[in-house]
N, C-alpha and C. Protein backbone atom coordinates (compact mmCIF):
# COMPACT_ATOMS: atom_id res chain seq x y z
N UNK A 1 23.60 25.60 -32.61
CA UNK A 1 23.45 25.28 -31.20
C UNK A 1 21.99 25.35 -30.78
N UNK A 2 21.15 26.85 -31.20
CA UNK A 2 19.91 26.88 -30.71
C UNK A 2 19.06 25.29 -31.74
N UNK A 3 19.52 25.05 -33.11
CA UNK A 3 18.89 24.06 -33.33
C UNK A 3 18.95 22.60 -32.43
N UNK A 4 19.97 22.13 -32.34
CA UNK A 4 20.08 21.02 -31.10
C UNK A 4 19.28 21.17 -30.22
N UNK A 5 19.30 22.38 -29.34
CA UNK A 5 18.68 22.62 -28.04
C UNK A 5 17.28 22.14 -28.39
N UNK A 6 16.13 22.96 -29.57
CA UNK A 6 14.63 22.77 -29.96
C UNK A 6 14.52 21.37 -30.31
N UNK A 7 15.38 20.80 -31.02
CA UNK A 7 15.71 19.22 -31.37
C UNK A 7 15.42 18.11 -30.51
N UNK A 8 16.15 18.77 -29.18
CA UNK A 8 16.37 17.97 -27.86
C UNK A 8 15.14 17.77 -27.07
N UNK A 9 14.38 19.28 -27.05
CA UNK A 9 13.32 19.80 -26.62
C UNK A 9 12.32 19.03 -27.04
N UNK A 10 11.90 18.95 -28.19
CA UNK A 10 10.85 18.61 -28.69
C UNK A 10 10.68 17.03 -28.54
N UNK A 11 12.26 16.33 -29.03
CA UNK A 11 12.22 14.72 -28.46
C UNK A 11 12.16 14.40 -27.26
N UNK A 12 12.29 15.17 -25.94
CA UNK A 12 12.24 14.66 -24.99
C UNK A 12 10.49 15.39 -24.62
N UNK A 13 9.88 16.00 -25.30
CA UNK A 13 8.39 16.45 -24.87
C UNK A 13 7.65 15.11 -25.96
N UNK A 14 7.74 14.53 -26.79
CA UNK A 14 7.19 13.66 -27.76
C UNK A 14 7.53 12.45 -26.82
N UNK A 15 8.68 11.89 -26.11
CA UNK A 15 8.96 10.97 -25.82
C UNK A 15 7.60 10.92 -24.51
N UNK A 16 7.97 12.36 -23.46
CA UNK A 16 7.05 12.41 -22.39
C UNK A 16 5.95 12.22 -22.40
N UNK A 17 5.40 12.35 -23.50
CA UNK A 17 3.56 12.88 -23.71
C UNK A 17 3.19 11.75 -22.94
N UNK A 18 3.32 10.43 -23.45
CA UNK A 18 2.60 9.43 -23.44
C UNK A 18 2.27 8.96 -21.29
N UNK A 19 3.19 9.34 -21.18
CA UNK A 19 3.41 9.07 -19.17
C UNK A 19 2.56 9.62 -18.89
N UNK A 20 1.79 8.43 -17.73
CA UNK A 20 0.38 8.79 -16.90
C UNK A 20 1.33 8.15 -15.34
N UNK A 21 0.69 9.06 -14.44
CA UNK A 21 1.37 8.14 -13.45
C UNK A 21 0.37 6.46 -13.02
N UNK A 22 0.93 6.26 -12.64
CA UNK A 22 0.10 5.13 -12.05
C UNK A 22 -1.55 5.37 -11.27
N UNK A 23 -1.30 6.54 -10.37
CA UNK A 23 -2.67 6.73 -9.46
C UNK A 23 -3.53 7.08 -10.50
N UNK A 24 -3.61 7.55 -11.96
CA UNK A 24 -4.52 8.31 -12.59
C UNK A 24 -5.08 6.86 -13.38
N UNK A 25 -4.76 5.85 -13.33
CA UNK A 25 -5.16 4.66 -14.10
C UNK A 25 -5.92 3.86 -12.68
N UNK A 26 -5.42 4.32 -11.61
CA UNK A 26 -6.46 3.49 -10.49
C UNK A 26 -7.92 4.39 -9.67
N UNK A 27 -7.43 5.77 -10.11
CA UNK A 27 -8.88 6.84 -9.43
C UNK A 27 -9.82 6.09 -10.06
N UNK A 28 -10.47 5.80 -11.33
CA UNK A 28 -11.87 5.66 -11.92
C UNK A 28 -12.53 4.39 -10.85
N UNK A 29 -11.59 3.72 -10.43
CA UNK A 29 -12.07 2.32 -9.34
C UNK A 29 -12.25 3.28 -8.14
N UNK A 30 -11.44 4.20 -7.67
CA UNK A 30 -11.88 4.24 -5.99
C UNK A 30 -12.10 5.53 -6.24
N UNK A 31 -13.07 6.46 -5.93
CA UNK A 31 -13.52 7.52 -6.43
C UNK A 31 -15.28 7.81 -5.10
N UNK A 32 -15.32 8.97 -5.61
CA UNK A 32 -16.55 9.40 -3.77
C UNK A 32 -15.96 8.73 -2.87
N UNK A 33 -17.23 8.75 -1.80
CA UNK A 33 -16.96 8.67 -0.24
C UNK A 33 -16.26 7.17 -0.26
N UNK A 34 -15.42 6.78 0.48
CA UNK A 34 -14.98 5.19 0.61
C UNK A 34 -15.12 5.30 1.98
N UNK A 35 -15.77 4.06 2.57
CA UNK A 35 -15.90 3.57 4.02
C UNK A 35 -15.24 2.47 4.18
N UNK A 36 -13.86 2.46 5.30
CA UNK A 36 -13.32 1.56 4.91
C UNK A 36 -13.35 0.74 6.66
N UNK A 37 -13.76 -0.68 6.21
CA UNK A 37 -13.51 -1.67 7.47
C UNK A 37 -12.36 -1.99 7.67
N UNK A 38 -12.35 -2.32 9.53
CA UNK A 38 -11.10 -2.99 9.40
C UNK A 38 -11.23 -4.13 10.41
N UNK A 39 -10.35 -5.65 10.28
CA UNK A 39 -10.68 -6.46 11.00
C UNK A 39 -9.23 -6.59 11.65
N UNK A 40 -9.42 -6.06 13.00
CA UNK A 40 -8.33 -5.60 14.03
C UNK A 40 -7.36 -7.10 14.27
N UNK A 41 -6.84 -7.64 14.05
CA UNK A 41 -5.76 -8.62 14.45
C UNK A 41 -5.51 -8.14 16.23
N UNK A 42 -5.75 -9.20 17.02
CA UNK A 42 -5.59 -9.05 18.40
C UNK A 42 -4.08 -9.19 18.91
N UNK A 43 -3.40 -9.70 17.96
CA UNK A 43 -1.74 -9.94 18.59
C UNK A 43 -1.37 -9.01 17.61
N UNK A 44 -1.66 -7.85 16.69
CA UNK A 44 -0.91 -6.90 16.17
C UNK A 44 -2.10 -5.45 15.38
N UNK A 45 -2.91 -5.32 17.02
CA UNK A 45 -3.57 -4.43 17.33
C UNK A 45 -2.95 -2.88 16.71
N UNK A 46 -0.98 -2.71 17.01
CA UNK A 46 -1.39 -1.18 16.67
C UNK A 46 -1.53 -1.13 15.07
N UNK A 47 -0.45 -2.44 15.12
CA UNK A 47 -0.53 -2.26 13.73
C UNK A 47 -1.48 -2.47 12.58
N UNK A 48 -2.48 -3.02 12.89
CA UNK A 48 -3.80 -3.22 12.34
C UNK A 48 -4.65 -2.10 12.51
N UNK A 49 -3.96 -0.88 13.56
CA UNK A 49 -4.79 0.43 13.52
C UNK A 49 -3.75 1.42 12.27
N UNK A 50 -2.65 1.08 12.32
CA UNK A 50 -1.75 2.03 11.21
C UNK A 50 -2.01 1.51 9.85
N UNK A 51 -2.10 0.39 9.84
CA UNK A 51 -2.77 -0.67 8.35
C UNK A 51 -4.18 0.78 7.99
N UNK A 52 -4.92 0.96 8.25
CA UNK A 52 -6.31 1.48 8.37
C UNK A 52 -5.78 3.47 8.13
N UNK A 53 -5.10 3.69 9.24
CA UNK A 53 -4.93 5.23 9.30
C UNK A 53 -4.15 5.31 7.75
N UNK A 54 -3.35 4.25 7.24
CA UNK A 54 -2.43 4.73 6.41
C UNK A 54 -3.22 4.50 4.98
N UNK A 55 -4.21 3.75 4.91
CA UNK A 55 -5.35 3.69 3.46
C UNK A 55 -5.77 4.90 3.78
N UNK A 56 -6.46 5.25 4.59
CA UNK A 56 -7.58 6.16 4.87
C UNK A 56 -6.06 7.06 4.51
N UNK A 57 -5.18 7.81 4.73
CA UNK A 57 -3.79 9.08 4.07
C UNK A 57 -3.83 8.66 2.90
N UNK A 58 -3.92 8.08 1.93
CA UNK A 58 -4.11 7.16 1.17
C UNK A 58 -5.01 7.55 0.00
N UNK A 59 -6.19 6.74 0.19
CA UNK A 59 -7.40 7.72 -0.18
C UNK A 59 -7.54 8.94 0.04
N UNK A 60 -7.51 9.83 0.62
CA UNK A 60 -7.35 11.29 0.70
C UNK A 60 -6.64 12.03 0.11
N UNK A 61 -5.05 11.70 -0.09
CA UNK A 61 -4.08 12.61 -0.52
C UNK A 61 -4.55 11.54 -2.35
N UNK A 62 -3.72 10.31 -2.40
CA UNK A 62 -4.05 10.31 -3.66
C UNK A 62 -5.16 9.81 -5.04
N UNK A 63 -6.00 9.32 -4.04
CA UNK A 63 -7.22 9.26 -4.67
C UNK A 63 -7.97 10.48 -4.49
N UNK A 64 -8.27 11.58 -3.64
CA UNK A 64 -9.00 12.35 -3.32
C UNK A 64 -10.23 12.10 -3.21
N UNK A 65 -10.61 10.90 -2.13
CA UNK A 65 -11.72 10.49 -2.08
C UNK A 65 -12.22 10.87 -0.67
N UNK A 66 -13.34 10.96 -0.67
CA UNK A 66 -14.28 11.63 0.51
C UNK A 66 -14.36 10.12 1.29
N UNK A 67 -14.20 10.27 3.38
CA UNK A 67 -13.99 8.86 4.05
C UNK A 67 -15.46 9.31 4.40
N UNK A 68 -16.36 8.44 4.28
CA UNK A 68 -17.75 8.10 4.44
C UNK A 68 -17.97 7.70 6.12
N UNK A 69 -18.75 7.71 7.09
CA UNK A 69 -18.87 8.31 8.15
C UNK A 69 -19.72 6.66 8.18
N UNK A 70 -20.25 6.45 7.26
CA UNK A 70 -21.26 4.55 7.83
C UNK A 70 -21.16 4.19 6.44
N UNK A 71 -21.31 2.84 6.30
CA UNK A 71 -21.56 2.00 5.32
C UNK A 71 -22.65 2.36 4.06
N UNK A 72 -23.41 2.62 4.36
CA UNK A 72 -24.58 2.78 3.92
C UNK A 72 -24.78 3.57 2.69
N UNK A 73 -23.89 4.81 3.45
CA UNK A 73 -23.47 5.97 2.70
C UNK A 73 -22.42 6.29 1.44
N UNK A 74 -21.77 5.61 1.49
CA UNK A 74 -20.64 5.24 0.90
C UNK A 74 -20.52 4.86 -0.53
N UNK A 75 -19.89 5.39 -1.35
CA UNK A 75 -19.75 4.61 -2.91
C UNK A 75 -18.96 3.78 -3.20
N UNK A 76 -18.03 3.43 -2.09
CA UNK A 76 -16.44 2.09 -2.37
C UNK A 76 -16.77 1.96 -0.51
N UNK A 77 -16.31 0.31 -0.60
CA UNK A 77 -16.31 -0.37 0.63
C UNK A 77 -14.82 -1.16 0.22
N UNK A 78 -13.84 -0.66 1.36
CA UNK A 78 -12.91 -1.02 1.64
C UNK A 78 -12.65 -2.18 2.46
N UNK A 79 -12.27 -3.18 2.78
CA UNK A 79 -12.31 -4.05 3.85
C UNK A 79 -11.13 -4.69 4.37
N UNK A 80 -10.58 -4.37 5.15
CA UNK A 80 -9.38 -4.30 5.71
C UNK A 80 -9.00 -5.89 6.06
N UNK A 81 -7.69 -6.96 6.39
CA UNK A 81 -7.81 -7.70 7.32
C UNK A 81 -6.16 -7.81 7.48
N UNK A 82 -5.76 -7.83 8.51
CA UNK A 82 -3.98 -7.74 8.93
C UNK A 82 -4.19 -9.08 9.09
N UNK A 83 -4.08 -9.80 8.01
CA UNK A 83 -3.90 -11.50 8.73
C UNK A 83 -2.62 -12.17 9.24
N UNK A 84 -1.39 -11.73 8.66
CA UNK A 84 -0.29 -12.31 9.66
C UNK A 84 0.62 -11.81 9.59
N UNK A 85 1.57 -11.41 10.79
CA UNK A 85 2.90 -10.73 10.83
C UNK A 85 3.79 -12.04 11.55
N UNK A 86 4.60 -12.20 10.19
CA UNK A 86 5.78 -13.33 11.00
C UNK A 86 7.40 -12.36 10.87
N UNK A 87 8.13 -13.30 11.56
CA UNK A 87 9.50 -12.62 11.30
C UNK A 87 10.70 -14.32 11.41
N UNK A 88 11.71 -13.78 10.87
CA UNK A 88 13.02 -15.05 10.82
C UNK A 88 13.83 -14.10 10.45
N UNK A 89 14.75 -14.72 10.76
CA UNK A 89 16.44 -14.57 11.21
C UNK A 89 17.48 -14.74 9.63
N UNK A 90 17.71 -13.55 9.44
CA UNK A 90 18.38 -13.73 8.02
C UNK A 90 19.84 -13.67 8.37
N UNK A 91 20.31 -12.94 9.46
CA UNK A 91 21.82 -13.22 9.95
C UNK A 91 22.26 -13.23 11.36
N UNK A 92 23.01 -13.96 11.17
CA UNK A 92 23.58 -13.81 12.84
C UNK A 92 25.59 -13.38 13.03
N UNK A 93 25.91 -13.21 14.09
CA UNK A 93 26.94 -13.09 14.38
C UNK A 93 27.92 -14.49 14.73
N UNK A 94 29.15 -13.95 14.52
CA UNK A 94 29.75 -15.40 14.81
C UNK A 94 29.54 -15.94 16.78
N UNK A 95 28.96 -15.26 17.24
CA UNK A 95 28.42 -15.55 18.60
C UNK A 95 26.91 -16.61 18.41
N UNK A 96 26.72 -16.33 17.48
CA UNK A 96 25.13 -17.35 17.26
C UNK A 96 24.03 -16.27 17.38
N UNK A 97 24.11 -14.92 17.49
CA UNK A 97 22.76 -13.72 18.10
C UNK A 97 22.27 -13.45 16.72
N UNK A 98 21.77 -13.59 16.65
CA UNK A 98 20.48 -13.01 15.60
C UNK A 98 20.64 -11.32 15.11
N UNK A 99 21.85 -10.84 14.11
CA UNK A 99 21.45 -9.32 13.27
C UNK A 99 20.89 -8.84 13.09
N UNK A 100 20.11 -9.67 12.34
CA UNK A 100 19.42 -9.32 10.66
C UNK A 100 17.95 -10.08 10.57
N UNK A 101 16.77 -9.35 11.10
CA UNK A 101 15.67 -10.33 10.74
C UNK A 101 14.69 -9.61 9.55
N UNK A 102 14.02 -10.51 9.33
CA UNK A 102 13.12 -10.03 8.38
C UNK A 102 11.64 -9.57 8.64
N UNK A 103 10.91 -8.85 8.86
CA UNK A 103 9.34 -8.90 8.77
C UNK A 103 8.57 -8.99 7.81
N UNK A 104 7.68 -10.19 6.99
CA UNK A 104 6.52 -9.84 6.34
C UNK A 104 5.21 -10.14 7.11
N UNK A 105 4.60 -9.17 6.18
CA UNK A 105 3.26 -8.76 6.67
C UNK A 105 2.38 -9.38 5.39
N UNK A 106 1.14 -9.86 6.08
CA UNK A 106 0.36 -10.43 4.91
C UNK A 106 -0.87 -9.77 5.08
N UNK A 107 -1.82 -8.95 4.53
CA UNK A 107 -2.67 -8.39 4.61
C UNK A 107 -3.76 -8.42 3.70
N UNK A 108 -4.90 -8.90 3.49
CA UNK A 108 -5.85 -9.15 2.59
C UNK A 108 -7.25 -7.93 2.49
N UNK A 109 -6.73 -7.55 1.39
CA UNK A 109 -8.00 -6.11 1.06
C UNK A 109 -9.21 -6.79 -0.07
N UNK A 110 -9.67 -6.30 0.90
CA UNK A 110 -11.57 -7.14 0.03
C UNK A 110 -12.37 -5.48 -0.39
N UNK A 111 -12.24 -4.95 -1.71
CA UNK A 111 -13.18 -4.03 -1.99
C UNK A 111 -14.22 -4.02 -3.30
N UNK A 112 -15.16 -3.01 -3.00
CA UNK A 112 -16.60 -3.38 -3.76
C UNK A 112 -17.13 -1.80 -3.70
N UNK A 113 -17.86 -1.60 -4.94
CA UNK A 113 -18.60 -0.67 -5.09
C UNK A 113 -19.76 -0.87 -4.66
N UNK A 114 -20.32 0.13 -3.46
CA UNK A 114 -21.22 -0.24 -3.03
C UNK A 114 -22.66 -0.09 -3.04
N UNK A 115 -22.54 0.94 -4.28
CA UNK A 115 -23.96 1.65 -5.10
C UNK A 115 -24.65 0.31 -5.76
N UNK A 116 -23.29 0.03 -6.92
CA UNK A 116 -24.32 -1.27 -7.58
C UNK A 116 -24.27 -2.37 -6.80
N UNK A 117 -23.36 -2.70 -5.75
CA UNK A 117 -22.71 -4.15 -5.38
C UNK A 117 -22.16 -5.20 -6.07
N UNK A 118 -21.37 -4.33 -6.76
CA UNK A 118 -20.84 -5.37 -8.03
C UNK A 118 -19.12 -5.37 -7.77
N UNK A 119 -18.18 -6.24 -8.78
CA UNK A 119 -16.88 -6.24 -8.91
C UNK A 119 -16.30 -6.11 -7.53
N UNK A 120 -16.51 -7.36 -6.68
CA UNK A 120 -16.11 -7.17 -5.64
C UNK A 120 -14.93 -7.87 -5.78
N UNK A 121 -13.61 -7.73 -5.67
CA UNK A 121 -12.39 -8.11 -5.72
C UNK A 121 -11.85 -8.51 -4.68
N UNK A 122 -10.88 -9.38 -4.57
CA UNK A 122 -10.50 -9.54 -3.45
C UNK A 122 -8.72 -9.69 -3.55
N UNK A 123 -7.84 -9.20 -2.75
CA UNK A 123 -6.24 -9.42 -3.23
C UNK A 123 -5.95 -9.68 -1.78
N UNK A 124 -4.74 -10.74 -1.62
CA UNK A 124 -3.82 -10.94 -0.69
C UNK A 124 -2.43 -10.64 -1.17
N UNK A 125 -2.40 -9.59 -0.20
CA UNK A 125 -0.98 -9.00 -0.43
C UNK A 125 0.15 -8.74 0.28
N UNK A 126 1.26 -9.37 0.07
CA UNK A 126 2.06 -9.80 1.05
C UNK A 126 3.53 -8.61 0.94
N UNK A 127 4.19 -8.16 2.26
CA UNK A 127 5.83 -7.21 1.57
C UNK A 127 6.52 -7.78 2.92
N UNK A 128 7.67 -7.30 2.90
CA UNK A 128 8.69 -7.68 3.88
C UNK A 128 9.64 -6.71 4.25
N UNK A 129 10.59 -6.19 4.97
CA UNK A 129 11.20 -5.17 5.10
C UNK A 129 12.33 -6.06 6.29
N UNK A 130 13.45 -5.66 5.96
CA UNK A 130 14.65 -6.29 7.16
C UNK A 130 14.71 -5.12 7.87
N UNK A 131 15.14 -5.59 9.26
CA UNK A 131 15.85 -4.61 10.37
C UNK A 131 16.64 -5.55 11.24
N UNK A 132 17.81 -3.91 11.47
CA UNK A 132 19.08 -4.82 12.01
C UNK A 132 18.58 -4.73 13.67
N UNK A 133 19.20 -5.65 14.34
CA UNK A 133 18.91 -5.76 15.93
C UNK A 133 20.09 -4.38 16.22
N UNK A 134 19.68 -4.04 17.21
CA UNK A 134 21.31 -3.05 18.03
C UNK A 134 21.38 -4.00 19.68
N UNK A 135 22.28 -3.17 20.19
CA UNK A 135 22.95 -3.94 21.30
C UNK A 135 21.63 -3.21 22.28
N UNK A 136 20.83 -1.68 22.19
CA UNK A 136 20.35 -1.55 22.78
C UNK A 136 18.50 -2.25 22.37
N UNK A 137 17.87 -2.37 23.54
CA UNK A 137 16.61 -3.60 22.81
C UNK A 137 15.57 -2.38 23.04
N UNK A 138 15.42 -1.25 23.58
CA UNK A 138 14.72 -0.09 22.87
C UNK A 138 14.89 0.35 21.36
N UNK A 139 16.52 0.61 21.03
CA UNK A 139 16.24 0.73 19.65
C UNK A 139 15.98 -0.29 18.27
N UNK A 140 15.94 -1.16 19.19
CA UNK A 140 15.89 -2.78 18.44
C UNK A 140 14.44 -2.87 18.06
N UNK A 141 13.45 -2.62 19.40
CA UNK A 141 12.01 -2.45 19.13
C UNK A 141 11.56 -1.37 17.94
N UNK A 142 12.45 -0.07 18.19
CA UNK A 142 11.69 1.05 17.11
C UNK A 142 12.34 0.42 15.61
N UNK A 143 13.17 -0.39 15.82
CA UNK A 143 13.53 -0.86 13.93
C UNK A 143 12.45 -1.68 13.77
N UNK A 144 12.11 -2.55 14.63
CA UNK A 144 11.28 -3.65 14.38
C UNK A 144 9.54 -3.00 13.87
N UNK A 145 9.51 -1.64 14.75
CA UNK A 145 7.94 -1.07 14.36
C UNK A 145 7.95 -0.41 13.04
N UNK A 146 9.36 0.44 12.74
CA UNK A 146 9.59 0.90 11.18
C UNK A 146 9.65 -0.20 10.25
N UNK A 147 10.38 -1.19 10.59
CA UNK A 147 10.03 -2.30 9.38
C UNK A 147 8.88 -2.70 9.50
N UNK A 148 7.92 -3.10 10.23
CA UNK A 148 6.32 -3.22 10.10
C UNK A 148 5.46 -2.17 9.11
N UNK A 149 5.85 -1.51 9.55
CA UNK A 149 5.01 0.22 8.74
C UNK A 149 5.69 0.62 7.62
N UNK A 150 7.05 -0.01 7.49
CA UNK A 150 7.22 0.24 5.95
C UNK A 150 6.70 -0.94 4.97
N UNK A 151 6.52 -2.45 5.34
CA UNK A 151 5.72 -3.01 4.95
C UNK A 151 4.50 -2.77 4.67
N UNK A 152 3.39 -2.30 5.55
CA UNK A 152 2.73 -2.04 4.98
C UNK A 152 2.43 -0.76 4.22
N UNK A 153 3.38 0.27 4.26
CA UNK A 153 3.34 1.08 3.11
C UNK A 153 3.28 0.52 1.82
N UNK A 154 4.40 -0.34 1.38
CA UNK A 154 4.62 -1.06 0.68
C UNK A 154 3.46 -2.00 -0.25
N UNK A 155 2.96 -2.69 0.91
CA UNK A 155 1.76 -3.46 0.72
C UNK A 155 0.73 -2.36 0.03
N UNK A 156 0.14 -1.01 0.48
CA UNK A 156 -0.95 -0.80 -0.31
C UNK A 156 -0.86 0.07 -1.15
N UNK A 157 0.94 0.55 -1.52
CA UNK A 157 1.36 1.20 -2.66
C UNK A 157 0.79 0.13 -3.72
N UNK A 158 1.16 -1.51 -3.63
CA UNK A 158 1.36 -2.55 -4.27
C UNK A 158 -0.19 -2.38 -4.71
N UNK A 159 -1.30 -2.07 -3.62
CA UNK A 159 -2.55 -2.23 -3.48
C UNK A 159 -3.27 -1.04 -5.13
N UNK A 160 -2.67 0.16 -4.62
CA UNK A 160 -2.70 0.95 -5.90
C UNK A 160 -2.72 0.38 -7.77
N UNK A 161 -1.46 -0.40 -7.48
CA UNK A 161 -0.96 -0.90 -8.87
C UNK A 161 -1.41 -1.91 -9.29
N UNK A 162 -2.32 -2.78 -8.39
CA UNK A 162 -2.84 -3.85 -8.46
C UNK A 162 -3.93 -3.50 -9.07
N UNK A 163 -4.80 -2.24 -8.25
CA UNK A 163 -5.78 -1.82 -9.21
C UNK A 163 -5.53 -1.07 -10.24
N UNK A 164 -4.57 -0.29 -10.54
CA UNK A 164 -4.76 0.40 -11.88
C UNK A 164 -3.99 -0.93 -13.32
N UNK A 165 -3.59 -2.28 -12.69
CA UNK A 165 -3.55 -3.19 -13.72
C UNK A 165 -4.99 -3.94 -13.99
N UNK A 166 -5.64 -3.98 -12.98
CA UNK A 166 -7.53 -4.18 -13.59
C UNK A 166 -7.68 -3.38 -14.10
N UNK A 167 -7.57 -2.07 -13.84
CA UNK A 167 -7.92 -0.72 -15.21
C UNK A 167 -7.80 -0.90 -16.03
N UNK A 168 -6.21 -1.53 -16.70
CA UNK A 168 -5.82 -1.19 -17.74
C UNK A 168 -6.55 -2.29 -18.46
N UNK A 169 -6.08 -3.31 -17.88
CA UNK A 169 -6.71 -4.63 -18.17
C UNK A 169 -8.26 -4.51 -18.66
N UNK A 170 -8.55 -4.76 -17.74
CA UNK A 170 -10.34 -4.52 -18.56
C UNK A 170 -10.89 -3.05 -19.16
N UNK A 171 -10.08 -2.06 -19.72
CA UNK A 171 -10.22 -1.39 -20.69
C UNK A 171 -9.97 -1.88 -22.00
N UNK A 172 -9.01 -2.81 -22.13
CA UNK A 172 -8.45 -3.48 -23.20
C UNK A 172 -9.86 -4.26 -23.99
């Protein structure tokens, strides 16, 4: 019995070794102070301020990067742009009312190291998230702002993996 158990042990620690998470293949790109821009969208103002607060939680918790106070200063330049929030109608009721809509968000991140000014990348990155309507149109609005903000969670989780596949990639 104790042999199985060390058996088990040892294949599932040999199998593990090799697992990196994802953020440890994208730190070597975003790393020191990052100053990050943002280009405010006027018809989806807050959300072009939560786009920004939620990189900047982001960089901090899992890059552990220092937010740089001016440009100048800075070793990564972030550059924000909320370019479009649409929505459509994925179901309706047999009355003709609209259920079920969809939100995507399209958001384009432009970043660059800003010591050398080199490898400036650029990604458009698009997510979507459904929310159901309710009969009341207060709680109809707060589904509609959680599906926005889980999009763009979404979007710069995506943003993460995008860079640690240039990592891997041009290590190769």
């Amino acid at each position: 019995m104790k042999k199985n158990i060390f058996t088990l042990f040892l294949t599932l620690f040999f199998i593990g070794c090799g697992y990196k998470p994802t953020i440890d293949y994208a730190k070597p790109t975003i790393k020191g102070s990052v100053y990050t821009i943002l280009h405010v969208d006027i018809n989806n103002g807050e959300n072009s301020v939560y786009l920004k607060d939620y990189i900047n939680r982001l960089l901090l918790t899992q890059f552990n990067a220092k937010l740089a106070k001016n440009k100048q200063t800075a070793d990564m330049i972030i550059d924000l742009t909320f370019n479009s929030l649409s929505q459509r109608a994925l179901q309706t009721d047999d009355k003709g009312y609209v259920r079920i809509y969809r939100i995507t968000v399209d958001v384009k991140i432009i970043y660059w190291n800003n010591v050398k000014n080199v490898n400036k990348k650029v990604m458009k990155l698009s997510n979507y998230e459904d929310y159901i309507v309710d009969d009341d149109s207060t709680i109809t609005a707060v589904n509609k702002d959680i599906a926005i903000r889980n999009s763009i969670q979404k979007i710069l989780d995506s943003f993460t993996s995008t860079i640690a596949i240039h990592n891997i990639n041009e290590s190769r």
